[in-house]
C-alpha atoms as a PDB file:
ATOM      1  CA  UNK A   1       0.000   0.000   0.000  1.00  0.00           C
ATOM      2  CA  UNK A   2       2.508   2.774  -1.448  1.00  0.00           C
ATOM      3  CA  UNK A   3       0.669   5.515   0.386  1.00  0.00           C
ATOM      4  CA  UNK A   4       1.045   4.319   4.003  1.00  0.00           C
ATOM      5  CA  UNK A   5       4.692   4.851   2.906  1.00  0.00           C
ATOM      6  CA  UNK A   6       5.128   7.750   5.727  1.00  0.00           C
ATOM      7  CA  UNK A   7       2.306   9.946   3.999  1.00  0.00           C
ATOM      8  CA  UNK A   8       2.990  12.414   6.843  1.00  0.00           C
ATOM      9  CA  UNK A   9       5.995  13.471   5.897  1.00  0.00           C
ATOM     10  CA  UNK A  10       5.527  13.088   2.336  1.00  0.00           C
ATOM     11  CA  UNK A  11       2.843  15.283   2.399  1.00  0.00           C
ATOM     12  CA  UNK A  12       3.628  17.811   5.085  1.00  0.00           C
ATOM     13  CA  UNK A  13       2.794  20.999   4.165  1.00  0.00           C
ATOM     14  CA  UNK A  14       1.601  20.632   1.038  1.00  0.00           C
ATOM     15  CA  UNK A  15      -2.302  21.268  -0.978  1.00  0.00           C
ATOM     16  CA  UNK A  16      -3.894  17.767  -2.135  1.00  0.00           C
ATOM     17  CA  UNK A  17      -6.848  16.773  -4.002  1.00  0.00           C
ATOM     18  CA  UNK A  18      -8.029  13.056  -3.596  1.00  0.00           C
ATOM     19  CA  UNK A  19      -9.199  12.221  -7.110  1.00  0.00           C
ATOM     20  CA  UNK A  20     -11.554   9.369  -7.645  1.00  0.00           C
ATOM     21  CA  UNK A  21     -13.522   9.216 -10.974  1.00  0.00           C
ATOM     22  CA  UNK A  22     -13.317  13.061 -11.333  1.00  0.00           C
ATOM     23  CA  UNK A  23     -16.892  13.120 -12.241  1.00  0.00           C
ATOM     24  CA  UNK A  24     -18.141  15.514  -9.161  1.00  0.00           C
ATOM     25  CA  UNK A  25     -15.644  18.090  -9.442  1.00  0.00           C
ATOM     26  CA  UNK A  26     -15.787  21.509 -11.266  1.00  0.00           C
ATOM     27  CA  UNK A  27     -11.905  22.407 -11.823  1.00  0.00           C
ATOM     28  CA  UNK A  28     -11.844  26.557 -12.294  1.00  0.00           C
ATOM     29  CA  UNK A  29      -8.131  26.591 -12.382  1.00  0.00           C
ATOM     30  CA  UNK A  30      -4.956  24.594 -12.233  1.00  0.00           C
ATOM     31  CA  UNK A  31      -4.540  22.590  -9.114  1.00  0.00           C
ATOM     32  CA  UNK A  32      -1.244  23.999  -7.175  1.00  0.00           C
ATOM     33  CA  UNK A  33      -0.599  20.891  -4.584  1.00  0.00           C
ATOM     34  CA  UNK A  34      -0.090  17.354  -4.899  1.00  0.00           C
ATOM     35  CA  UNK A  35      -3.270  15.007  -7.040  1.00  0.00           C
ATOM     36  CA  UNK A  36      -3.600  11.215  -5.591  1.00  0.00           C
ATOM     37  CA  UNK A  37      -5.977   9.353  -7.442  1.00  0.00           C
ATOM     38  CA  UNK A  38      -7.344   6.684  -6.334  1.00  0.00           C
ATOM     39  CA  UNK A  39      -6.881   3.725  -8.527  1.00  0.00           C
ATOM     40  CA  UNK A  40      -6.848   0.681  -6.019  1.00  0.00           C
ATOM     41  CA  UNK A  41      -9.395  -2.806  -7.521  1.00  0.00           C
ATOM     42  CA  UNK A  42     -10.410  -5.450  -6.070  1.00  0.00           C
ATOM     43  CA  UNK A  43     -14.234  -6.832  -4.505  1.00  0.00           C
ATOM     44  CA  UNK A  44     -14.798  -9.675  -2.549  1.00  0.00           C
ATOM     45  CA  UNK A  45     -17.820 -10.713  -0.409  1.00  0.00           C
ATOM     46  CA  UNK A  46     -15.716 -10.579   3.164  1.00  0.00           C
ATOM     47  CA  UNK A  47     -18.523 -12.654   5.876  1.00  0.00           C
ATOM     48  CA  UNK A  48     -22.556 -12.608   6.601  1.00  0.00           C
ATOM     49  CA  UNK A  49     -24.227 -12.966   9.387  1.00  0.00           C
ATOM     50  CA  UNK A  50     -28.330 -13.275   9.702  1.00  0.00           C
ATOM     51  CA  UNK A  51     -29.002 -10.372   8.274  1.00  0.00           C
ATOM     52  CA  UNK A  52     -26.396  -9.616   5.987  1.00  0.00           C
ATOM     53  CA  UNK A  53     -23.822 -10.441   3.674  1.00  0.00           C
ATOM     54  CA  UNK A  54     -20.890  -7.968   3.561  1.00  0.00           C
ATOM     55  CA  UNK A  55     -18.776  -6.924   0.499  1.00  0.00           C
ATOM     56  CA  UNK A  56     -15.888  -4.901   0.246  1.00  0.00           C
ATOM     57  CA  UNK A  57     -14.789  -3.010  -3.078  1.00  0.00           C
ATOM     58  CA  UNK A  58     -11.572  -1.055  -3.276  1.00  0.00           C
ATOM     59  CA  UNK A  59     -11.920   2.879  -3.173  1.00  0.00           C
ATOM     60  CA  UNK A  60     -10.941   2.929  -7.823  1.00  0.00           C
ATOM     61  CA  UNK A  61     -13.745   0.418  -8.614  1.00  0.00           C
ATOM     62  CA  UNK A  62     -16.153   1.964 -10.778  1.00  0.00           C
ATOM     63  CA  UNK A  63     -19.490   2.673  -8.553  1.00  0.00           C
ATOM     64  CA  UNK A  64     -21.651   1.092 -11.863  1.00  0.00           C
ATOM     65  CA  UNK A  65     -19.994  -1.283 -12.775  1.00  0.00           C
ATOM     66  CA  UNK A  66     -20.196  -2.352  -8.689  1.00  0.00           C
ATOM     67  CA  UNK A  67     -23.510  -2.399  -8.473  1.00  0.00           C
ATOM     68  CA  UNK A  68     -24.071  -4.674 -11.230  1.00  0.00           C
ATOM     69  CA  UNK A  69     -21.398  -7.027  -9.518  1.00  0.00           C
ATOM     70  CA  UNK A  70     -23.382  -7.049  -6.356  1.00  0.00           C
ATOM     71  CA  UNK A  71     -26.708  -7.805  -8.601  1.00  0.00           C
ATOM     72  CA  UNK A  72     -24.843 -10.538 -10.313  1.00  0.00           C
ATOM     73  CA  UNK A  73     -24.374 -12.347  -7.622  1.00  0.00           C
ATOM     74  CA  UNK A  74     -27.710 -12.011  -6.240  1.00  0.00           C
ATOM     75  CA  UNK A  75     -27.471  -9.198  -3.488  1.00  0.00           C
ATOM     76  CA  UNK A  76     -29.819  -6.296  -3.386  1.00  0.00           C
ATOM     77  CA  UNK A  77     -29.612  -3.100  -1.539  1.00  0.00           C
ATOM     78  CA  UNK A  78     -27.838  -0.756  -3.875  1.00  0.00           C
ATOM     79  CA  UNK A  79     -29.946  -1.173  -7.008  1.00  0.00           C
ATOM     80  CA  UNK A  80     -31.588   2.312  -6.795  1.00  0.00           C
ATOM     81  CA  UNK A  81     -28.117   4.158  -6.970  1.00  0.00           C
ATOM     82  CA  UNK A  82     -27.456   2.315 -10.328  1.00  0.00           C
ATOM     83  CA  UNK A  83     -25.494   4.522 -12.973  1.00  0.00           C
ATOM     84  CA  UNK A  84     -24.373   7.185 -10.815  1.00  0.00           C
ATOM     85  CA  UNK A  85     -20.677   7.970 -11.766  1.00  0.00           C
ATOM     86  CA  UNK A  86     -17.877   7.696  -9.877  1.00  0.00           C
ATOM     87  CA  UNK A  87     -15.949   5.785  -7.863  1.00  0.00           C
ATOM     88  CA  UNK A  88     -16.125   3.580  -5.082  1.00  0.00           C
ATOM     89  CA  UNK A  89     -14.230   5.309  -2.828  1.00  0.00           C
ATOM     90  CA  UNK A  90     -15.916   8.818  -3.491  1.00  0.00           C
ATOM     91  CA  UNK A  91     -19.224   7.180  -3.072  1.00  0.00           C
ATOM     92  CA  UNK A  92     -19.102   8.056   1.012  1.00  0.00           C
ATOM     93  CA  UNK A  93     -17.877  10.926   1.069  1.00  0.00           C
ATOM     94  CA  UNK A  94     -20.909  13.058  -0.897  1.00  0.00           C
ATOM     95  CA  UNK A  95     -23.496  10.090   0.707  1.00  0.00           C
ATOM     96  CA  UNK A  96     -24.697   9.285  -2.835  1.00  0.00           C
ATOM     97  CA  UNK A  97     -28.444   9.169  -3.231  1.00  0.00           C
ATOM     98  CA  UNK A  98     -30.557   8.995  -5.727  1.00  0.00           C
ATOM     99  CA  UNK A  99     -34.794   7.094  -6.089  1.00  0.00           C
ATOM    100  CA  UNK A 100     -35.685   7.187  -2.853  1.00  0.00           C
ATOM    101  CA  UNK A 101     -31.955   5.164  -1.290  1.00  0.00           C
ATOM    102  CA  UNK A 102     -28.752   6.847   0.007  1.00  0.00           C
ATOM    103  CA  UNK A 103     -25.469   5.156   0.711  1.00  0.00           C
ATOM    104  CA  UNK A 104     -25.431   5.331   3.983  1.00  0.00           C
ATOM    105  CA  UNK A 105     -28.843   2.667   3.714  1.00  0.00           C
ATOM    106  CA  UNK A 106     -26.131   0.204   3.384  1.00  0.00           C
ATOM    107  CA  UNK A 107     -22.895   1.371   4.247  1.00  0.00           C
ATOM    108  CA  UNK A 108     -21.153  -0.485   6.754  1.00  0.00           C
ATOM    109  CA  UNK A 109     -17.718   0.901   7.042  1.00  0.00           C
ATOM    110  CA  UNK A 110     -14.664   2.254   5.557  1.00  0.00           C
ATOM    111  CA  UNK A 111     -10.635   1.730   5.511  1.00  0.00           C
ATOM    112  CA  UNK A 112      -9.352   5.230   6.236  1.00  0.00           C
ATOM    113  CA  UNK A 113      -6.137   6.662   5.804  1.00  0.00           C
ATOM    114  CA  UNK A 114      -4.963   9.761   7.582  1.00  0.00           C
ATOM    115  CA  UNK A 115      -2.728  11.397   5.360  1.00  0.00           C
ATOM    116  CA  UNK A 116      -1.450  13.495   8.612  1.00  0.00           C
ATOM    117  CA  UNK A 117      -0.591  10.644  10.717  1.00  0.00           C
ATOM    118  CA  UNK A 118      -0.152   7.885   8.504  1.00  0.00           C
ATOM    119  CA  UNK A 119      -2.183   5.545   9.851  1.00  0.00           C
ATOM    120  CA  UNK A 120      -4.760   3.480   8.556  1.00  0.00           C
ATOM    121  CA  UNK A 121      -8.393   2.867  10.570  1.00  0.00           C
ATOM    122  CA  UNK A 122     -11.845   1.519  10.282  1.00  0.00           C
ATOM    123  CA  UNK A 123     -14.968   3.970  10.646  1.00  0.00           C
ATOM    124  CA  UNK A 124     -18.200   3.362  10.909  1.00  0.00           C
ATOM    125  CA  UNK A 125     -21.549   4.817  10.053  1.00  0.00           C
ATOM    126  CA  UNK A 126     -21.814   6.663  12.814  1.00  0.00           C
ATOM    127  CA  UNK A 127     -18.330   7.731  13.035  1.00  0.00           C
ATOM    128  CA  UNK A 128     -19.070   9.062   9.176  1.00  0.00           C
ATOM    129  CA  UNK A 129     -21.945  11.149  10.479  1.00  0.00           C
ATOM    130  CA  UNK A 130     -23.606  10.845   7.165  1.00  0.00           C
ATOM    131  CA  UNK A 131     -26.040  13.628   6.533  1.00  0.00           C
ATOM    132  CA  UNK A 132     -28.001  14.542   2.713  1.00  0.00           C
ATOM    133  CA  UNK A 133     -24.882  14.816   0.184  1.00  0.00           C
ATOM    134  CA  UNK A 134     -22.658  15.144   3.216  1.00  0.00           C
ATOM    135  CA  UNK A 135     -19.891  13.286   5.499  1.00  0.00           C
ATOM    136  CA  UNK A 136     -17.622  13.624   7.781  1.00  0.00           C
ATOM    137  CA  UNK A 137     -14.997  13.396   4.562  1.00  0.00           C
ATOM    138  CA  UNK A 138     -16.712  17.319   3.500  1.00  0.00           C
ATOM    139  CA  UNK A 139     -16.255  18.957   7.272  1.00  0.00           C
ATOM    140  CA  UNK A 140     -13.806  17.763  10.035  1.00  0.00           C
ATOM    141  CA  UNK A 141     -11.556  15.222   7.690  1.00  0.00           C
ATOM    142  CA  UNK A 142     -12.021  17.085   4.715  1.00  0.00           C
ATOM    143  CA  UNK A 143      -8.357  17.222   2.896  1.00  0.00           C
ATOM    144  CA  UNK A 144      -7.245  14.456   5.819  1.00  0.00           C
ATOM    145  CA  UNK A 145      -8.763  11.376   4.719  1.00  0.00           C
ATOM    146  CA  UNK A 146      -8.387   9.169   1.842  1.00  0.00           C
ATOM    147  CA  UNK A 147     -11.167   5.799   1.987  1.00  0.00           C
ATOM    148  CA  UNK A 148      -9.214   3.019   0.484  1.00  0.00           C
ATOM    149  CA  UNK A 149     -11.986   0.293   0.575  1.00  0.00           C
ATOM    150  CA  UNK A 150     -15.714   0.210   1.606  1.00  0.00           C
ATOM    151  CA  UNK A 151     -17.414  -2.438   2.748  1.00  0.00           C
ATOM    152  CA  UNK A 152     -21.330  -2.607   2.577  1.00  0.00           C
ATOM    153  CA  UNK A 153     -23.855  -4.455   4.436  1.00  0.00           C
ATOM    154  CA  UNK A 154     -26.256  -5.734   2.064  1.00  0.00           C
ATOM    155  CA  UNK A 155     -29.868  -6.979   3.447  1.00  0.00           C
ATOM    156  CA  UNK A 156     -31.076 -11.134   3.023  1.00  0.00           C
ATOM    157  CA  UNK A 157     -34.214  -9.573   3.892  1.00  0.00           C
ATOM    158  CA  UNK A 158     -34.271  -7.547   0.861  1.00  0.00           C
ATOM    159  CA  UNK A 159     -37.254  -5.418   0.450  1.00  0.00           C
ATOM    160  CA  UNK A 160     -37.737  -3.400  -2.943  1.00  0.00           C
ATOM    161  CA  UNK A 161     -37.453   0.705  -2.014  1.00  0.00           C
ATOM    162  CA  UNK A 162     -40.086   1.921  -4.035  1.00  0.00           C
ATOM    163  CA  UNK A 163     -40.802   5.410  -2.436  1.00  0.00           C
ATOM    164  CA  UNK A 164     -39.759   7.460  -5.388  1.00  0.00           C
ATOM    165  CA  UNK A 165     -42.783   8.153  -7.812  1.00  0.00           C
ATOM    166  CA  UNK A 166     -40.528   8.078 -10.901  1.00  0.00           C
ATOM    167  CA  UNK A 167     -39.388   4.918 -10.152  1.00  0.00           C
ATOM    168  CA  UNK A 168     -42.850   3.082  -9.335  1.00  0.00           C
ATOM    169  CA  UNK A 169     -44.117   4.768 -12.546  1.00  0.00           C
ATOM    170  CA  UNK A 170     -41.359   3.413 -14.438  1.00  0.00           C
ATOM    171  CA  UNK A 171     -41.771  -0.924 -12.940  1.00  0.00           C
ATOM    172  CA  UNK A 172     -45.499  -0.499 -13.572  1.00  0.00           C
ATOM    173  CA  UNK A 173     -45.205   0.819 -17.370  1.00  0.00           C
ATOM    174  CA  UNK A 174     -43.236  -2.556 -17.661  1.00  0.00           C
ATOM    175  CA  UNK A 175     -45.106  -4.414 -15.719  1.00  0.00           C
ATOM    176  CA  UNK A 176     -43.283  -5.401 -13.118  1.00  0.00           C
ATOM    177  CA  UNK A 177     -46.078  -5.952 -10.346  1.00  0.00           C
ATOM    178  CA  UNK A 178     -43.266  -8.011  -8.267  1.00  0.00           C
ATOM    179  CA  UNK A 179     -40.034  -6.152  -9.106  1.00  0.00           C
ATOM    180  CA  UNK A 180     -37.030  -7.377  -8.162  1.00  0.00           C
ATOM    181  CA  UNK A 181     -33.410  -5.615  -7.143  1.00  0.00           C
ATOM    182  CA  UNK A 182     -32.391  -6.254 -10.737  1.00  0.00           C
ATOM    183  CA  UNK A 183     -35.663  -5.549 -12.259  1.00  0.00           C
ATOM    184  CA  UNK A 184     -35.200  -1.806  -9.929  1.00  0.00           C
ATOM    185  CA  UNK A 185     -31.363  -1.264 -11.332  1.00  0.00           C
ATOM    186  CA  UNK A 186     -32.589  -1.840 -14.922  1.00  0.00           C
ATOM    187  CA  UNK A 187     -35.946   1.135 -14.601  1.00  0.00           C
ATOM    188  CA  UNK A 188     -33.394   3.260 -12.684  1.00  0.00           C
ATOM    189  CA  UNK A 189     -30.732   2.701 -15.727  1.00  0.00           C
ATOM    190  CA  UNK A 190     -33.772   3.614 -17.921  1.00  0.00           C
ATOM    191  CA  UNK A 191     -34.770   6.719 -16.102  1.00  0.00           C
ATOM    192  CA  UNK A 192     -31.543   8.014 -16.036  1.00  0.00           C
ATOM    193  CA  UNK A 193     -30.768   7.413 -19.158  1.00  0.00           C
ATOM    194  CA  UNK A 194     -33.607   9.265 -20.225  1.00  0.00           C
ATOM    195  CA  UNK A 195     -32.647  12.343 -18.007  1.00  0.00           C
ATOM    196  CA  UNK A 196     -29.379  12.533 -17.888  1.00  0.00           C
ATOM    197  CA  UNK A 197     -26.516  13.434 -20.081  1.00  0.00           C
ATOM    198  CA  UNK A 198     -23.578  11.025 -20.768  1.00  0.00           C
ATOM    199  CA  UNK A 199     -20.221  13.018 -19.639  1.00  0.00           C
ATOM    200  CA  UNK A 200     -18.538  11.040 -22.173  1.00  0.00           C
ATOM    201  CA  UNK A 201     -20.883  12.862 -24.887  1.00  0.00           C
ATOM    202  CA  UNK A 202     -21.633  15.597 -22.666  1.00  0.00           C
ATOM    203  CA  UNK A 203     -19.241  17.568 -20.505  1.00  0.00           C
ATOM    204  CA  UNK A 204     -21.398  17.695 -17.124  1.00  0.00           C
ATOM    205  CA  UNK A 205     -20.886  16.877 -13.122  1.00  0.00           C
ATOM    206  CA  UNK A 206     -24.497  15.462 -13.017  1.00  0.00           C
ATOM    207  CA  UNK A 207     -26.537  17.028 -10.343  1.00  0.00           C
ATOM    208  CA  UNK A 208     -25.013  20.368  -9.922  1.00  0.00           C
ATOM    209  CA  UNK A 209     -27.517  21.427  -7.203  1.00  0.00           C
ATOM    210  CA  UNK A 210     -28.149  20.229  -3.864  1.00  0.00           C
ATOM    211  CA  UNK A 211     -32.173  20.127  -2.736  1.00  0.00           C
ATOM    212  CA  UNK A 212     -32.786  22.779  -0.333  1.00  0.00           C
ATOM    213  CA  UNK A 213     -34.075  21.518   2.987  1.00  0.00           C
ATOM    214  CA  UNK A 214     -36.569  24.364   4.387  1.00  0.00           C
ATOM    215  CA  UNK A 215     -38.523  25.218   7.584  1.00  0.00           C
ATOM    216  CA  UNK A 216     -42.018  23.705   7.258  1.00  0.00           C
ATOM    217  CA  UNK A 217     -43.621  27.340   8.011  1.00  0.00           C
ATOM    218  CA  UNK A 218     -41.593  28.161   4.270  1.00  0.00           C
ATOM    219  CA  UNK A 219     -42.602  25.762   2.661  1.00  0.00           C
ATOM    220  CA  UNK A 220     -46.380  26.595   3.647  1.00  0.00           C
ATOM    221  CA  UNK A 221     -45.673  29.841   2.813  1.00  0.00           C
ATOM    222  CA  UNK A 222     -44.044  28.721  -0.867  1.00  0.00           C
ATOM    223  CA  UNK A 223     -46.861  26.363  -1.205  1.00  0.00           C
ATOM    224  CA  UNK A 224     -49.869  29.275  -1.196  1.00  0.00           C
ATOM    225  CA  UNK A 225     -47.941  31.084  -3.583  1.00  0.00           C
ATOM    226  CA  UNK A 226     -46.895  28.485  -6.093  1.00  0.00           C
ATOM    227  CA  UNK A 227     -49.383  25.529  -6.029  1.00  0.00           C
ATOM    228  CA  UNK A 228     -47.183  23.711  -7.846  1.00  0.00           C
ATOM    229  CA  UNK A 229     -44.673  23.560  -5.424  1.00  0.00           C
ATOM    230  CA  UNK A 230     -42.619  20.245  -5.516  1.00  0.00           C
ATOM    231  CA  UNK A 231     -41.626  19.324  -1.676  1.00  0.00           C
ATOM    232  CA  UNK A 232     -40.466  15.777   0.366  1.00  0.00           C
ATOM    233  CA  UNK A 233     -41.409  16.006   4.039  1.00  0.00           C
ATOM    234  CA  UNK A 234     -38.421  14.909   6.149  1.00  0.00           C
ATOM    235  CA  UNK A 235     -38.781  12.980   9.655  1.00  0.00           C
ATOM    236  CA  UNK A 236     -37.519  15.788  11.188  1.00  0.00           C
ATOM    237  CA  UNK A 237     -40.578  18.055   9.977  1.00  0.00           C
ATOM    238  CA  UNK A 238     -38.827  20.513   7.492  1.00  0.00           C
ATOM    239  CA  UNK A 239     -39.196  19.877   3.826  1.00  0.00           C
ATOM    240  CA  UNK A 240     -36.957  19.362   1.046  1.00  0.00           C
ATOM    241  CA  UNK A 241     -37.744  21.272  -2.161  1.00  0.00           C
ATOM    242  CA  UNK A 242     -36.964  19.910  -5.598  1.00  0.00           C
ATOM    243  CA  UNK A 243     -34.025  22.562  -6.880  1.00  0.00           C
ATOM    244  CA  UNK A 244     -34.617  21.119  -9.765  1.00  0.00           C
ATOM    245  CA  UNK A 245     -38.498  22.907 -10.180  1.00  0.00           C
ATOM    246  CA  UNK A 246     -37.104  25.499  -8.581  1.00  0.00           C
ATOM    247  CA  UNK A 247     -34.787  26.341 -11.394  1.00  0.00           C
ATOM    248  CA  UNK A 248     -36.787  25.427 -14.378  1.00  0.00           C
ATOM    249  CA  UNK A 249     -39.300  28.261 -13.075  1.00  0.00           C
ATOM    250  CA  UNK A 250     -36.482  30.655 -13.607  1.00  0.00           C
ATOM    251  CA  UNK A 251     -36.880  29.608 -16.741  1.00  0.00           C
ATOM    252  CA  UNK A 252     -33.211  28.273 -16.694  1.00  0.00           C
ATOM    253  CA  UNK A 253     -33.956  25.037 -18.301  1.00  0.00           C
ATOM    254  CA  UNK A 254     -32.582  24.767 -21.914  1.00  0.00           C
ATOM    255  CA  UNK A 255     -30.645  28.011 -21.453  1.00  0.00           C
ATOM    256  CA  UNK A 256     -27.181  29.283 -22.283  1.00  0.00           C
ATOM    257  CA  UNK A 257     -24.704  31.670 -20.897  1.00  0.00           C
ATOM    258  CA  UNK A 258     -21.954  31.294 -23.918  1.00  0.00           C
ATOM    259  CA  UNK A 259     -21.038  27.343 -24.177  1.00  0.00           C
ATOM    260  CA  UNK A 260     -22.140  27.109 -20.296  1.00  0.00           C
ATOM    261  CA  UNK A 261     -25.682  26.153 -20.402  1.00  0.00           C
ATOM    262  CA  UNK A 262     -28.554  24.335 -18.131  1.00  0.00           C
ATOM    263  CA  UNK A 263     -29.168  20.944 -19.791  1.00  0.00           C
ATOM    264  CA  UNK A 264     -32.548  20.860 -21.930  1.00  0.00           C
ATOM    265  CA  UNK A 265     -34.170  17.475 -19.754  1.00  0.00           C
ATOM    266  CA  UNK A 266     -33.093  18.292 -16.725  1.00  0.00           C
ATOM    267  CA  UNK A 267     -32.725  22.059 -14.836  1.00  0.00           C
ATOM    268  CA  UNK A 268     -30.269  20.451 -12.125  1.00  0.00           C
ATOM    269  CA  UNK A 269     -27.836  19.438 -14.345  1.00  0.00           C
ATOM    270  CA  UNK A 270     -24.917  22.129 -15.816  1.00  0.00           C
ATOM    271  CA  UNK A 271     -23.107  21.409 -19.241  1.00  0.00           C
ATOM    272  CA  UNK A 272     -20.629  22.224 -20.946  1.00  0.00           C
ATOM    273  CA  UNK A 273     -21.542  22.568 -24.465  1.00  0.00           C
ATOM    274  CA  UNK A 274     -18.171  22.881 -25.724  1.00  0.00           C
ATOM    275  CA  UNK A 275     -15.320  25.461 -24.807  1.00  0.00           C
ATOM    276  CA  UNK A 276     -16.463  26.680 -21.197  1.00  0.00           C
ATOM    277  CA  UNK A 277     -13.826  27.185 -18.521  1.00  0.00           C
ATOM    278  CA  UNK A 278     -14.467  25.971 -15.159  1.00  0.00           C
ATOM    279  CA  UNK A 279     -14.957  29.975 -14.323  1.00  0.00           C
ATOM    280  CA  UNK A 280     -17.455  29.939 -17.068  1.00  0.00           C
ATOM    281  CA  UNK A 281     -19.556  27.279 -15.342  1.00  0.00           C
ATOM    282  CA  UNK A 282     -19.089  28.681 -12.171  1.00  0.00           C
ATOM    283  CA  UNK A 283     -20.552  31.873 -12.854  1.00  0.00           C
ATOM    284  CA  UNK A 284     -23.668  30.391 -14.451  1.00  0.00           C
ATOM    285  CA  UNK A 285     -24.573  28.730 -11.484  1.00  0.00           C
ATOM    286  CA  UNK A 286     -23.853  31.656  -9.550  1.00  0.00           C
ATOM    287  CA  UNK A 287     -26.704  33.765 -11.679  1.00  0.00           C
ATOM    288  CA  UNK A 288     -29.003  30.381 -11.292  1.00  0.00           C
ATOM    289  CA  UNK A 289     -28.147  30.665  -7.885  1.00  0.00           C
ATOM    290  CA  UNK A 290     -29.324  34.478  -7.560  1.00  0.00           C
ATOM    291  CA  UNK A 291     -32.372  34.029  -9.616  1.00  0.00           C
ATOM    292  CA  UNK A 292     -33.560  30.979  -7.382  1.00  0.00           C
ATOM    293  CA  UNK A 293     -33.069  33.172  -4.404  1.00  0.00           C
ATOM    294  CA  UNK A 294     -34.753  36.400  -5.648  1.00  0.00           C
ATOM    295  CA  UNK A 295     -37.795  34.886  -6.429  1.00  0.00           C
ATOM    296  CA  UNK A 296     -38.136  31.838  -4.173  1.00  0.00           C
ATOM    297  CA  UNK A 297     -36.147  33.338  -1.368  1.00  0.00           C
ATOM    298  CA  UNK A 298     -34.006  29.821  -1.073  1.00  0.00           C
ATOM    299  CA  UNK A 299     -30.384  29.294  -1.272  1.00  0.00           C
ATOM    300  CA  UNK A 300     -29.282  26.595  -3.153  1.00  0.00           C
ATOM    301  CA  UNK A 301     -25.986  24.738  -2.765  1.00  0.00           C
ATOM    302  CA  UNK A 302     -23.315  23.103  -5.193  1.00  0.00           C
ATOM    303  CA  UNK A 303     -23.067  19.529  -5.117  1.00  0.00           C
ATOM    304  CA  UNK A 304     -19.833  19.389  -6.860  1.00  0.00           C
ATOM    305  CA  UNK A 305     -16.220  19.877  -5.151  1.00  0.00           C
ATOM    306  CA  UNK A 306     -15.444  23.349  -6.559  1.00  0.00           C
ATOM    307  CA  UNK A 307     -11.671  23.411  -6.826  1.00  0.00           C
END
């Protein structure tokens, strides 16, 4: 494991960027500091117990490509975050979520290395105080940490996670009365698919907008002014608001500052149509972000790391 190789000292003193898949960060500028990416393969089912069976997959595996691994061999539980790029390892540190499922659902815990100290530990979910697109990787061990493996607990009592209307829409226009976890990856494949741009055809860091979780009284108050409001109730009583509506009544959707421009299917998602700078992306979601809070009075957040 070359980086256990006194990392403290290698690294005293100087800027790094852990680089996984690269497909969540918005580069505005050369990077003045040392790059590791994280290229590490390897997934193995590691024990069970009654409830679950437990896999590990190196922090470089592609996050597809181990998802369909885990369906091939007939374990559920991650089947609603099918196709979201990215690696393995940068999986837990933005809590990937998508349908209805987050990571943490079946996270179990993670090899850590602690690029001050050089030592290598095990953290669990709690100890990763996962949170909506957040970690403890993006506050107190941001810059810190590198996740070398992660190991998931996947569920023998698999239930299909069906909350998301999209989703349930999708299973019954195939009907798929009885769905199972493979049946789930393949509508959520299709969905997406349908959505979303391909980064290899399209230049984009997919989502480029966090929800905005609101105070129930603001949400009441959105809701009498725009009817069409779209809004999640959370179990602590506050609401998260689609950013995605929020944006497209901006009338942001299909539009273009020079080659940076608000993809035509889907408001959340920035592109690059050909020719933007990372500043040039930047500043579009800065004017999406002052529109959305001028009319709507809500701040919305990047989801990429800005670097």
């Amino acid at each position: 494991m070359l980086l256990k190789v006194n990392a403290s000292a290698e690294l005293a003193g100087l800027p790094r960027l852990v680089l996984g898949g690269g497909s969540n960060i918005l580069l505005t500028g050369d990077f003045a500091g040392v790059v590791l990416h994280m290229c590490m393969k390897g997934i193995a089912i590691t024990g069970e117990d009654d409830h679950a069976t437990y896999v590990k997959a190196a922090s470089g595996e592609n996050w597809h490509q181990f998802v369909l691994w885990t369906l091939a061999h007939g374990l559920g539980g991650l089947e609603n975050l099918s196709l979201i790029p990215g690696s393995v390892g940068a999986a837990p540190i933005q809590n990937i979520g998508a349908y209805g499922a987050e990571l943490k659902d079946c996270f179990h815990c993670a090899t850590v290395l602690d690029l001050e100290s050089g030592e290598v530990s095990s953290l669990d979910k709690a100890a990763c105080a996962f949170g909506y697109r957040d970690s403890v990787f993006k506050q107190a061990l941001r810059g810190r940490a590198v996740i070398l493996d992660v190991t998931f607990a996947l569920p023998k009592q698999w239930q299909p996670n069906l909350r998301y209307a999209e989703l349930s829409q999708e299973l019954a226009a195939r009907r798929l009365d009885h769905p199972g976890a493979a049946d789930i990856s393949n509508a959520v494949i299709a969905i997406r698919s349908r959505k979303l741009p391909d980064p290899a055809v399209i230049g984009n860091a997919g989502s480029f907008f966090k929800n905005p979780v609101v105070p129930a009284q603001q949400r009441h108050a959105l809701l009498e002014r725009y009817p069409q409001l779209v809004s999640y109730a959370q179990p602590d009583g506050s609401y998260k608001l689609a950013a995605g509506w929020l944006i497209e009544q901006c009338g942001w959707k299909g539009k273009s500052l020079g080659a940076a421009g608000v993809y035509e299917k889907q408001a959340l998602v920035l592109v690059n149509r050909g020719g933007a700078s990372g500043q040039d992306m930047l500043n579009l979601a800065r004017k999406i972000q002052e529109d959305v809070q001028a009319r709507f009075g809500v701040q919305i957040e990047p989801e990429p790391v800005i670097v």
